[in-house]
PDB file of N, CA and C in Angstrom:
ATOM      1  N   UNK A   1      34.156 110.913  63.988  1.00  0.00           N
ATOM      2  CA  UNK A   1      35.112 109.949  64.485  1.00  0.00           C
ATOM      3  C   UNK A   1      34.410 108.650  64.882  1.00  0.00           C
ATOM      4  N   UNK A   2      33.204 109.000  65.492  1.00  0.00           N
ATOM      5  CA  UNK A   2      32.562 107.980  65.949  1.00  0.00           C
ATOM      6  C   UNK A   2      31.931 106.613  64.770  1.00  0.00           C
ATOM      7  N   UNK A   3      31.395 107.234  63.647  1.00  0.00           N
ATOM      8  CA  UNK A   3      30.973 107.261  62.737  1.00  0.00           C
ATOM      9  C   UNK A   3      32.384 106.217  61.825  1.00  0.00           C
ATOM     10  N   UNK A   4      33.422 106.093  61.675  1.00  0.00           N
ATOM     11  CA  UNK A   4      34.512 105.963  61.137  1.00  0.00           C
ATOM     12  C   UNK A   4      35.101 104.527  61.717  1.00  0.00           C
ATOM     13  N   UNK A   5      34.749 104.590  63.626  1.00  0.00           N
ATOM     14  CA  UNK A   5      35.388 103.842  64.069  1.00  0.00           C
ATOM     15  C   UNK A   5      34.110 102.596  63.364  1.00  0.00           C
ATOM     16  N   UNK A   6      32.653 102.596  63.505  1.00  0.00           N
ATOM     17  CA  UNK A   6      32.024 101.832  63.756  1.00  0.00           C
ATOM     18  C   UNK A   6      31.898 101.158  62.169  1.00  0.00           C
ATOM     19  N   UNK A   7      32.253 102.089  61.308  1.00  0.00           N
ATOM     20  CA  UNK A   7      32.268 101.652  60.089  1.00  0.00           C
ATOM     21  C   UNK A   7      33.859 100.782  59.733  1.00  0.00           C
ATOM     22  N   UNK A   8      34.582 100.728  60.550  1.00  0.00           N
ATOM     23  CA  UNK A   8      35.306 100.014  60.577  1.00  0.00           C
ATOM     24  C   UNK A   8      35.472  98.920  61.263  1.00  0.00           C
ATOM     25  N   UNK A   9      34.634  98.611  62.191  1.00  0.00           N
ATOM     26  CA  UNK A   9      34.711  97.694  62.916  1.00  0.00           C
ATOM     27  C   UNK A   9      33.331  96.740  62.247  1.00  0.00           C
ATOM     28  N   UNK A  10      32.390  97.397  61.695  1.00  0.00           N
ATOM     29  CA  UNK A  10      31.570  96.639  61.013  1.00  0.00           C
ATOM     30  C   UNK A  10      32.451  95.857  59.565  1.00  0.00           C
ATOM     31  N   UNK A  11      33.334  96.501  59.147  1.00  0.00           N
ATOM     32  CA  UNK A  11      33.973  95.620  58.141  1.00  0.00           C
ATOM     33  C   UNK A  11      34.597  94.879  58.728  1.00  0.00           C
ATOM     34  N   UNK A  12      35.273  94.953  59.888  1.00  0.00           N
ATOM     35  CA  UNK A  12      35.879  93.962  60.388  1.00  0.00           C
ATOM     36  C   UNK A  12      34.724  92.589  60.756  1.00  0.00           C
ATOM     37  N   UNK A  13      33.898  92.911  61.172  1.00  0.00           N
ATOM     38  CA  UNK A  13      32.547  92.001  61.395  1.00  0.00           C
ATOM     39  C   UNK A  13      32.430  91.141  60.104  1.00  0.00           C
ATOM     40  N   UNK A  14      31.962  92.157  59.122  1.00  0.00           N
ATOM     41  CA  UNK A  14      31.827  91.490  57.932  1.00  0.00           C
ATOM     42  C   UNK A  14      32.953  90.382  57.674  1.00  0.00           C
ATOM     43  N   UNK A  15      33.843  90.752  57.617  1.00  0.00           N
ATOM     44  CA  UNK A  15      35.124  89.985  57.299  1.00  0.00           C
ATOM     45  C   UNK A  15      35.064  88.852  57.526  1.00  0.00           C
ATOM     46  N   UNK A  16      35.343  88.509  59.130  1.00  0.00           N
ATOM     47  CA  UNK A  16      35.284  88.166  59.913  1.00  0.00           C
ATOM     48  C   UNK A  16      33.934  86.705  59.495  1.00  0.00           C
ATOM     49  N   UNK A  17      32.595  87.392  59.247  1.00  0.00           N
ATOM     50  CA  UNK A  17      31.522  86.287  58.649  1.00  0.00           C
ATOM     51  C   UNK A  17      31.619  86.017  57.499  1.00  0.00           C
ATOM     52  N   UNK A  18      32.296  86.362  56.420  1.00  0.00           N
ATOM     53  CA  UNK A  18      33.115  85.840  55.409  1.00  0.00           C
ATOM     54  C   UNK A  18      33.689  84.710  55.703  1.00  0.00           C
ATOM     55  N   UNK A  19      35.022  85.243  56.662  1.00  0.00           N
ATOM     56  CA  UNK A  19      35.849  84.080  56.465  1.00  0.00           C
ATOM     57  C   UNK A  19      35.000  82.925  57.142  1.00  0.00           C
ATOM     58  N   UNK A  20      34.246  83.077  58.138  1.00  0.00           N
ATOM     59  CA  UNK A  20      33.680  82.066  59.076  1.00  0.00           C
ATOM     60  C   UNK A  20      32.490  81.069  57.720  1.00  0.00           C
ATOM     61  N   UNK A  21      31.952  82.183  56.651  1.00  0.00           N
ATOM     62  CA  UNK A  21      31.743  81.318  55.697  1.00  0.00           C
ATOM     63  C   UNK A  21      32.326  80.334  54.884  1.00  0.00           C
ATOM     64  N   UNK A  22      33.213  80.822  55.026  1.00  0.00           N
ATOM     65  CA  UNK A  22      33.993  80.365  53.818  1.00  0.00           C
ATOM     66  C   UNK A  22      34.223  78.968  54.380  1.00  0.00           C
ATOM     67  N   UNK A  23      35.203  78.768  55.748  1.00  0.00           N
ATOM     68  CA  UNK A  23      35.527  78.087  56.446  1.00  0.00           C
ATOM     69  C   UNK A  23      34.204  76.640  57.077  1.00  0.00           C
ATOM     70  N   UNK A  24      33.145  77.172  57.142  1.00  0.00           N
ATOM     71  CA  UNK A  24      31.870  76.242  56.668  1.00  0.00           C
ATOM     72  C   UNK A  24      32.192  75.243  55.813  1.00  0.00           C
ATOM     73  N   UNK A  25      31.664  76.496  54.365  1.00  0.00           N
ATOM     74  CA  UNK A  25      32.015  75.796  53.240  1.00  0.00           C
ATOM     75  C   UNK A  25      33.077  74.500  53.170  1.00  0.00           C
ATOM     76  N   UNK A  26      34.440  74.993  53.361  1.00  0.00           N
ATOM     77  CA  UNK A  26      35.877  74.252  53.532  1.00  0.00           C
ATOM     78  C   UNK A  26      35.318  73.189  54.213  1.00  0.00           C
ATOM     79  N   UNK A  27      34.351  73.029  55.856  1.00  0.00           N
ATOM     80  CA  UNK A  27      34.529  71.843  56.518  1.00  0.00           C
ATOM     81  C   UNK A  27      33.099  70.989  55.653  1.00  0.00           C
ATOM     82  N   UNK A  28      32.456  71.398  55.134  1.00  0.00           N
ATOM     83  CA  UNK A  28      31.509  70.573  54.483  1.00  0.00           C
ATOM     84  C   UNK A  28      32.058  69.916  52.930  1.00  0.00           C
ATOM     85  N   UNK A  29      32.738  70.610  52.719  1.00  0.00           N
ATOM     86  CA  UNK A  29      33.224  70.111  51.314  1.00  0.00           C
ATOM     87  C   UNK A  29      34.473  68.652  51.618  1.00  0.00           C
ATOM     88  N   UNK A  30      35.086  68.853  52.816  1.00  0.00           N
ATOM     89  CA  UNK A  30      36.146  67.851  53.405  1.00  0.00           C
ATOM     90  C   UNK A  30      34.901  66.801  54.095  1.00  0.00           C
ATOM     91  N   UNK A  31      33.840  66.877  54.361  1.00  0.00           N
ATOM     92  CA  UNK A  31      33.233  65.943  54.647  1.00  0.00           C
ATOM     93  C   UNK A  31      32.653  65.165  53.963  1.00  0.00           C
ATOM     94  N   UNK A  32      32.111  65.578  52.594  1.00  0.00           N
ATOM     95  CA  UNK A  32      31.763  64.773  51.601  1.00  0.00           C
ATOM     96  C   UNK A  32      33.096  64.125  51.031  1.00  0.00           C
ATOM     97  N   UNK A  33      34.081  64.408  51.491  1.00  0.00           N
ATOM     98  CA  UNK A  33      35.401  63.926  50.673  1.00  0.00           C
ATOM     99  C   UNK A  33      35.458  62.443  51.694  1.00  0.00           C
ATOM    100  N   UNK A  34      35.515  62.862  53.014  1.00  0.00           N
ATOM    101  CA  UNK A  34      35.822  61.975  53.875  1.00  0.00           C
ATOM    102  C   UNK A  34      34.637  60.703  53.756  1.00  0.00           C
ATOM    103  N   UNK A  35      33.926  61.271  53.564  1.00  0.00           N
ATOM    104  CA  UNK A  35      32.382  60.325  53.216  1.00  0.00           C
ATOM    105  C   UNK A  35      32.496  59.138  51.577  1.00  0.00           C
ATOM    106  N   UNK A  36      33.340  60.239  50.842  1.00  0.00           N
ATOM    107  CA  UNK A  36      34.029  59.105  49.778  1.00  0.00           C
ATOM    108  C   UNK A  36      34.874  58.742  49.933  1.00  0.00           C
ATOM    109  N   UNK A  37      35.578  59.063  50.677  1.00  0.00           N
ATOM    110  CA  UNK A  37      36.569  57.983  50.782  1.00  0.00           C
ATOM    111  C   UNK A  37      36.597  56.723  51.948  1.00  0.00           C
ATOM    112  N   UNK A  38      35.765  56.964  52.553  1.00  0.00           N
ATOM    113  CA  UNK A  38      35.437  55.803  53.332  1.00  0.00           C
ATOM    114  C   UNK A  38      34.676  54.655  52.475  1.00  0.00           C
ATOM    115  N   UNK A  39      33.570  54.968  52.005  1.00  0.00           N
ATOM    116  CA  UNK A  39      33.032  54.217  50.961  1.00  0.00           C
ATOM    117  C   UNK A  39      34.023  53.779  49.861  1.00  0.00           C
ATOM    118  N   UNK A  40      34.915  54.226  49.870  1.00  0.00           N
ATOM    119  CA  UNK A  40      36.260  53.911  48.667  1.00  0.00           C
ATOM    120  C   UNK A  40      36.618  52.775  49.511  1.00  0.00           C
ATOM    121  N   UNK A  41      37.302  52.987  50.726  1.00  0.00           N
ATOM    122  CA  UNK A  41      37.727  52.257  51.328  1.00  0.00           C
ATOM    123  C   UNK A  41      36.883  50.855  51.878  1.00  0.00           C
ATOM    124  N   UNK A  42      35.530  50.675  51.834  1.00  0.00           N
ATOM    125  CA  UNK A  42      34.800  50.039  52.382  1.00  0.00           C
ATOM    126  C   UNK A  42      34.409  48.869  51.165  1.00  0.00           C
ATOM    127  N   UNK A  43      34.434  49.497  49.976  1.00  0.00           N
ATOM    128  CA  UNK A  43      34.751  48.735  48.458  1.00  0.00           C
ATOM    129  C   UNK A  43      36.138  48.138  48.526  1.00  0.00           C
ATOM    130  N   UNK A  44      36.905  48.474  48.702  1.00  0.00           N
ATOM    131  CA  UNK A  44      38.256  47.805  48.530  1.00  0.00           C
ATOM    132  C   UNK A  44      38.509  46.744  49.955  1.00  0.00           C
ATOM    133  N   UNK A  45      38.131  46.841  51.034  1.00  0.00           N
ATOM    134  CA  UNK A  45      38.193  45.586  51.932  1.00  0.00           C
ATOM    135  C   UNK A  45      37.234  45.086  51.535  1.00  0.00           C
ATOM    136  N   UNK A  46      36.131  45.055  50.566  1.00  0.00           N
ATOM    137  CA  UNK A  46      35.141  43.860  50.241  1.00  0.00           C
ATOM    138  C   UNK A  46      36.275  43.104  48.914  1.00  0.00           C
ATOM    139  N   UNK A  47      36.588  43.960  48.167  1.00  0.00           N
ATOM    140  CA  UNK A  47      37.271  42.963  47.159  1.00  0.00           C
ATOM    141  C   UNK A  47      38.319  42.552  47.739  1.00  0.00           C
ATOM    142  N   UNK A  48      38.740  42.785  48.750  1.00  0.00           N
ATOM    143  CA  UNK A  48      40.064  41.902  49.155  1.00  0.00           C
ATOM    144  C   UNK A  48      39.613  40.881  50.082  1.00  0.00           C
ATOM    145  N   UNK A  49      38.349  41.273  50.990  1.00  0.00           N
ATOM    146  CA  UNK A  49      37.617  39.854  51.151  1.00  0.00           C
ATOM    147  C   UNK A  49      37.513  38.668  50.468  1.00  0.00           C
ATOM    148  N   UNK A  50      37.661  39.138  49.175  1.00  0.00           N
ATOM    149  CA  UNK A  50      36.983  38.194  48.032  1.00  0.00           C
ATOM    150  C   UNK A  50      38.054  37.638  47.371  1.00  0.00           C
ATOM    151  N   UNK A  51      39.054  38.423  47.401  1.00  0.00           N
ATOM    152  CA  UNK A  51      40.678  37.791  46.659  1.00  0.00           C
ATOM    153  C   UNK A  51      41.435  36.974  47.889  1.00  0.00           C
ATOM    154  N   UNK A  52      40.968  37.783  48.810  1.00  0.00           N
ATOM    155  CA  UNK A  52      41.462  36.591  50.030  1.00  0.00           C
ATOM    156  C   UNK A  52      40.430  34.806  50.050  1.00  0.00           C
ATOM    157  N   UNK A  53      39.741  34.741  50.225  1.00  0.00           N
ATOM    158  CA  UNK A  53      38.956  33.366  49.715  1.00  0.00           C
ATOM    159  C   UNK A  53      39.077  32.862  48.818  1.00  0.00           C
ATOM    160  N   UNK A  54      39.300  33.536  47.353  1.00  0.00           N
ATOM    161  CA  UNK A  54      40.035  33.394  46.001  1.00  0.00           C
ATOM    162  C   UNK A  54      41.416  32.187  46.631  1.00  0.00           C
ATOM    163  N   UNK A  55      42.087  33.162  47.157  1.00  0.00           N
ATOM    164  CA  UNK A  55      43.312  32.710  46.988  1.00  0.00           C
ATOM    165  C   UNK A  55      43.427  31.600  48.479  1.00  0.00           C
ATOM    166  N   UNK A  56      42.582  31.494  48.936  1.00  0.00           N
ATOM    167  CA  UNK A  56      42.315  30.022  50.148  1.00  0.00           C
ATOM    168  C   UNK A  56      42.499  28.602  49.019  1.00  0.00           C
ATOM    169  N   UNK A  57      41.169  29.131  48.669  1.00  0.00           N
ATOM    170  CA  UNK A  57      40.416  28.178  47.438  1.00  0.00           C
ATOM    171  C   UNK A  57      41.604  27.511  46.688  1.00  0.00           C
ATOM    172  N   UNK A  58      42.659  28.629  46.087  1.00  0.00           N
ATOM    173  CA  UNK A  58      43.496  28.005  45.197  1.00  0.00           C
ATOM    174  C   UNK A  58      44.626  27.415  46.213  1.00  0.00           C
ATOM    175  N   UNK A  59      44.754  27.640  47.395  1.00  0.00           N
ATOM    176  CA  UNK A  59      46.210  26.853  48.333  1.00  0.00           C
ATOM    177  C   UNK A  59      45.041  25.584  49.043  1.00  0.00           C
ATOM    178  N   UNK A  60      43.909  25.916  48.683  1.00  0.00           N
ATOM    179  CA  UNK A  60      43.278  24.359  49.290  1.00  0.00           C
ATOM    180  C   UNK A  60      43.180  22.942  47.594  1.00  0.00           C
ATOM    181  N   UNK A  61      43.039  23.674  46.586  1.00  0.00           N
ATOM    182  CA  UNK A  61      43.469  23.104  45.506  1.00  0.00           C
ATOM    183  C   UNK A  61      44.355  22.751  45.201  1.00  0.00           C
ATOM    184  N   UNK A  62      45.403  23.404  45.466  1.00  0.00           N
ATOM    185  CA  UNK A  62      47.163  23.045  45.425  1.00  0.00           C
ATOM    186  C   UNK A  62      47.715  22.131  46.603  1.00  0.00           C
ATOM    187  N   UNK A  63      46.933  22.264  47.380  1.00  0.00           N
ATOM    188  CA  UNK A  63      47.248  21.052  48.687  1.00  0.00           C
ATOM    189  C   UNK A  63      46.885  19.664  48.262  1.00  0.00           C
ATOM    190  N   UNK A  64      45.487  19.447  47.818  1.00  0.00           N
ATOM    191  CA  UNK A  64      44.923  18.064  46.987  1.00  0.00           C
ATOM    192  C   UNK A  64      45.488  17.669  46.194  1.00  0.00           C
ATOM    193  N   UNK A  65      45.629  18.727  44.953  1.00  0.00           N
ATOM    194  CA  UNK A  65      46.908  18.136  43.830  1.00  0.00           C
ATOM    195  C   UNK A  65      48.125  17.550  44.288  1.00  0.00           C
ATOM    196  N   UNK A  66      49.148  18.391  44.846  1.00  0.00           N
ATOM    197  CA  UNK A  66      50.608  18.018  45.939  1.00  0.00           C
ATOM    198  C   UNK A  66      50.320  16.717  46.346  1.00  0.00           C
ATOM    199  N   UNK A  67      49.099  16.614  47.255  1.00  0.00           N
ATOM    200  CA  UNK A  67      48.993  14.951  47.955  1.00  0.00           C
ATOM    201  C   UNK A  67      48.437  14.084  46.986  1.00  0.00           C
ATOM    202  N   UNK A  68      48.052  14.584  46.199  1.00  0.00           N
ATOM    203  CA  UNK A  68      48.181  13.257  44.560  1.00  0.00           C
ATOM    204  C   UNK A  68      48.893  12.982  43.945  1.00  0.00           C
ATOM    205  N   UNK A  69      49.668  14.226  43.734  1.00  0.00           N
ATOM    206  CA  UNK A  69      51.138  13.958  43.540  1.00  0.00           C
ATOM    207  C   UNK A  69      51.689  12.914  43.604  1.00  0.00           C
ATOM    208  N   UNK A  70      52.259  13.095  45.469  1.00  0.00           N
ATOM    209  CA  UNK A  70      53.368  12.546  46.420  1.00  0.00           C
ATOM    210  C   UNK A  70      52.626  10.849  46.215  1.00  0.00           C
ATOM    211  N   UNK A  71      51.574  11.035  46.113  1.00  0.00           N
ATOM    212  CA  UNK A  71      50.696   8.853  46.708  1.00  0.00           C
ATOM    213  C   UNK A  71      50.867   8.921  45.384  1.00  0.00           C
ATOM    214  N   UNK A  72      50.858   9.328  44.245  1.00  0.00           N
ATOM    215  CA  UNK A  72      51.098   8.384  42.836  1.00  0.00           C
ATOM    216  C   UNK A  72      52.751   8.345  42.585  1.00  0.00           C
ATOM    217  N   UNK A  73      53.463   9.058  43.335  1.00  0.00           N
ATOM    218  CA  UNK A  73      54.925   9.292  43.286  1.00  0.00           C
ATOM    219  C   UNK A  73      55.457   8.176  44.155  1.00  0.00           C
ATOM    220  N   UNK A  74      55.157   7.808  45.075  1.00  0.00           N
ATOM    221  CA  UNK A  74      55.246   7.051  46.049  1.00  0.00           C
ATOM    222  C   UNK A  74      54.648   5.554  46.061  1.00  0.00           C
ATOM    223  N   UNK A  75      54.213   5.244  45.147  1.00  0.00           N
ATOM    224  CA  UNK A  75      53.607   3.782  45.223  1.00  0.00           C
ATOM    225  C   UNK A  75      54.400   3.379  44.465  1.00  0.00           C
ATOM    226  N   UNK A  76      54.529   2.025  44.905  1.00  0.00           N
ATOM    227  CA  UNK A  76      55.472   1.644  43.670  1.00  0.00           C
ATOM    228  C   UNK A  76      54.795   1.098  42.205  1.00  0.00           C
ATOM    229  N   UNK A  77      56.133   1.284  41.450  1.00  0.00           N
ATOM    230  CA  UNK A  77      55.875   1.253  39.855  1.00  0.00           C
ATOM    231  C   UNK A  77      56.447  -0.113  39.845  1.00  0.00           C
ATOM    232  N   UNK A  78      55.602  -0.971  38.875  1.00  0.00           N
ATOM    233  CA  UNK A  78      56.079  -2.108  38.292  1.00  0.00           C
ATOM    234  C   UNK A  78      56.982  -1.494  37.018  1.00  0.00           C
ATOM    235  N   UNK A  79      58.426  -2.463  36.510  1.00  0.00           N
ATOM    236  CA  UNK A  79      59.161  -1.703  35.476  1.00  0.00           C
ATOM    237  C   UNK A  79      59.147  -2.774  34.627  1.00  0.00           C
ATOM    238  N   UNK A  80      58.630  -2.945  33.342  1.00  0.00           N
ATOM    239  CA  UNK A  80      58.905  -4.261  32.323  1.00  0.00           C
ATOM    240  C   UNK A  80      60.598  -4.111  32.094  1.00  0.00           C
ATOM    241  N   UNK A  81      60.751  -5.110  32.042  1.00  0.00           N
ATOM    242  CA  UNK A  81      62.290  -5.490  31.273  1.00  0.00           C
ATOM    243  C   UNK A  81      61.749  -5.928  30.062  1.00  0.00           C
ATOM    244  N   UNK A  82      62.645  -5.322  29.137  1.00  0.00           N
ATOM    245  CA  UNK A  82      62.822  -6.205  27.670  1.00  0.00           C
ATOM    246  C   UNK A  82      63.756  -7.139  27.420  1.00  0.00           C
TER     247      UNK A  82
END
């Protein structure tokens, strides 16, 4: 009897460091995930760094043009008569 219980409670042990393996495994494998995807994420606020200045660049270009615009729109035109 004695013999029966302990052999059962050693599988339960076993088990038991199974699953606790396994569950290792599981948190190391979610950490290399988390580890790429931060670096995913750390790439994508650099290119949007970069599309953000992009797109400064082009509303500071479109501001110069507009006010060349408006002063050649705005001066006056001599008109020939025929």
């Amino acid at each position: 009897m004695l013999l029966n219980e302990f052999l059962k409670d050693h599988r339960k042990v076993e088990e038991q460091e199974r699953k606790m393996s396994e569950h290792s495994r599981k948190a190391q494998e979610q950490e290399a995930t988390i580890a790429e995807l931060k670096a995913s994420v750390g790439q994508q606020q650099k290119g949007i760094e970069v599309l953000t200045a992009q797109l400064k660049e082009q509303v500071a270009q479109i501001q110069k043009i507009s006010a060349r615009f408006e002063v050649s729109n705005s001066a006056p035109q001599a008109v020939s008569q025929r």
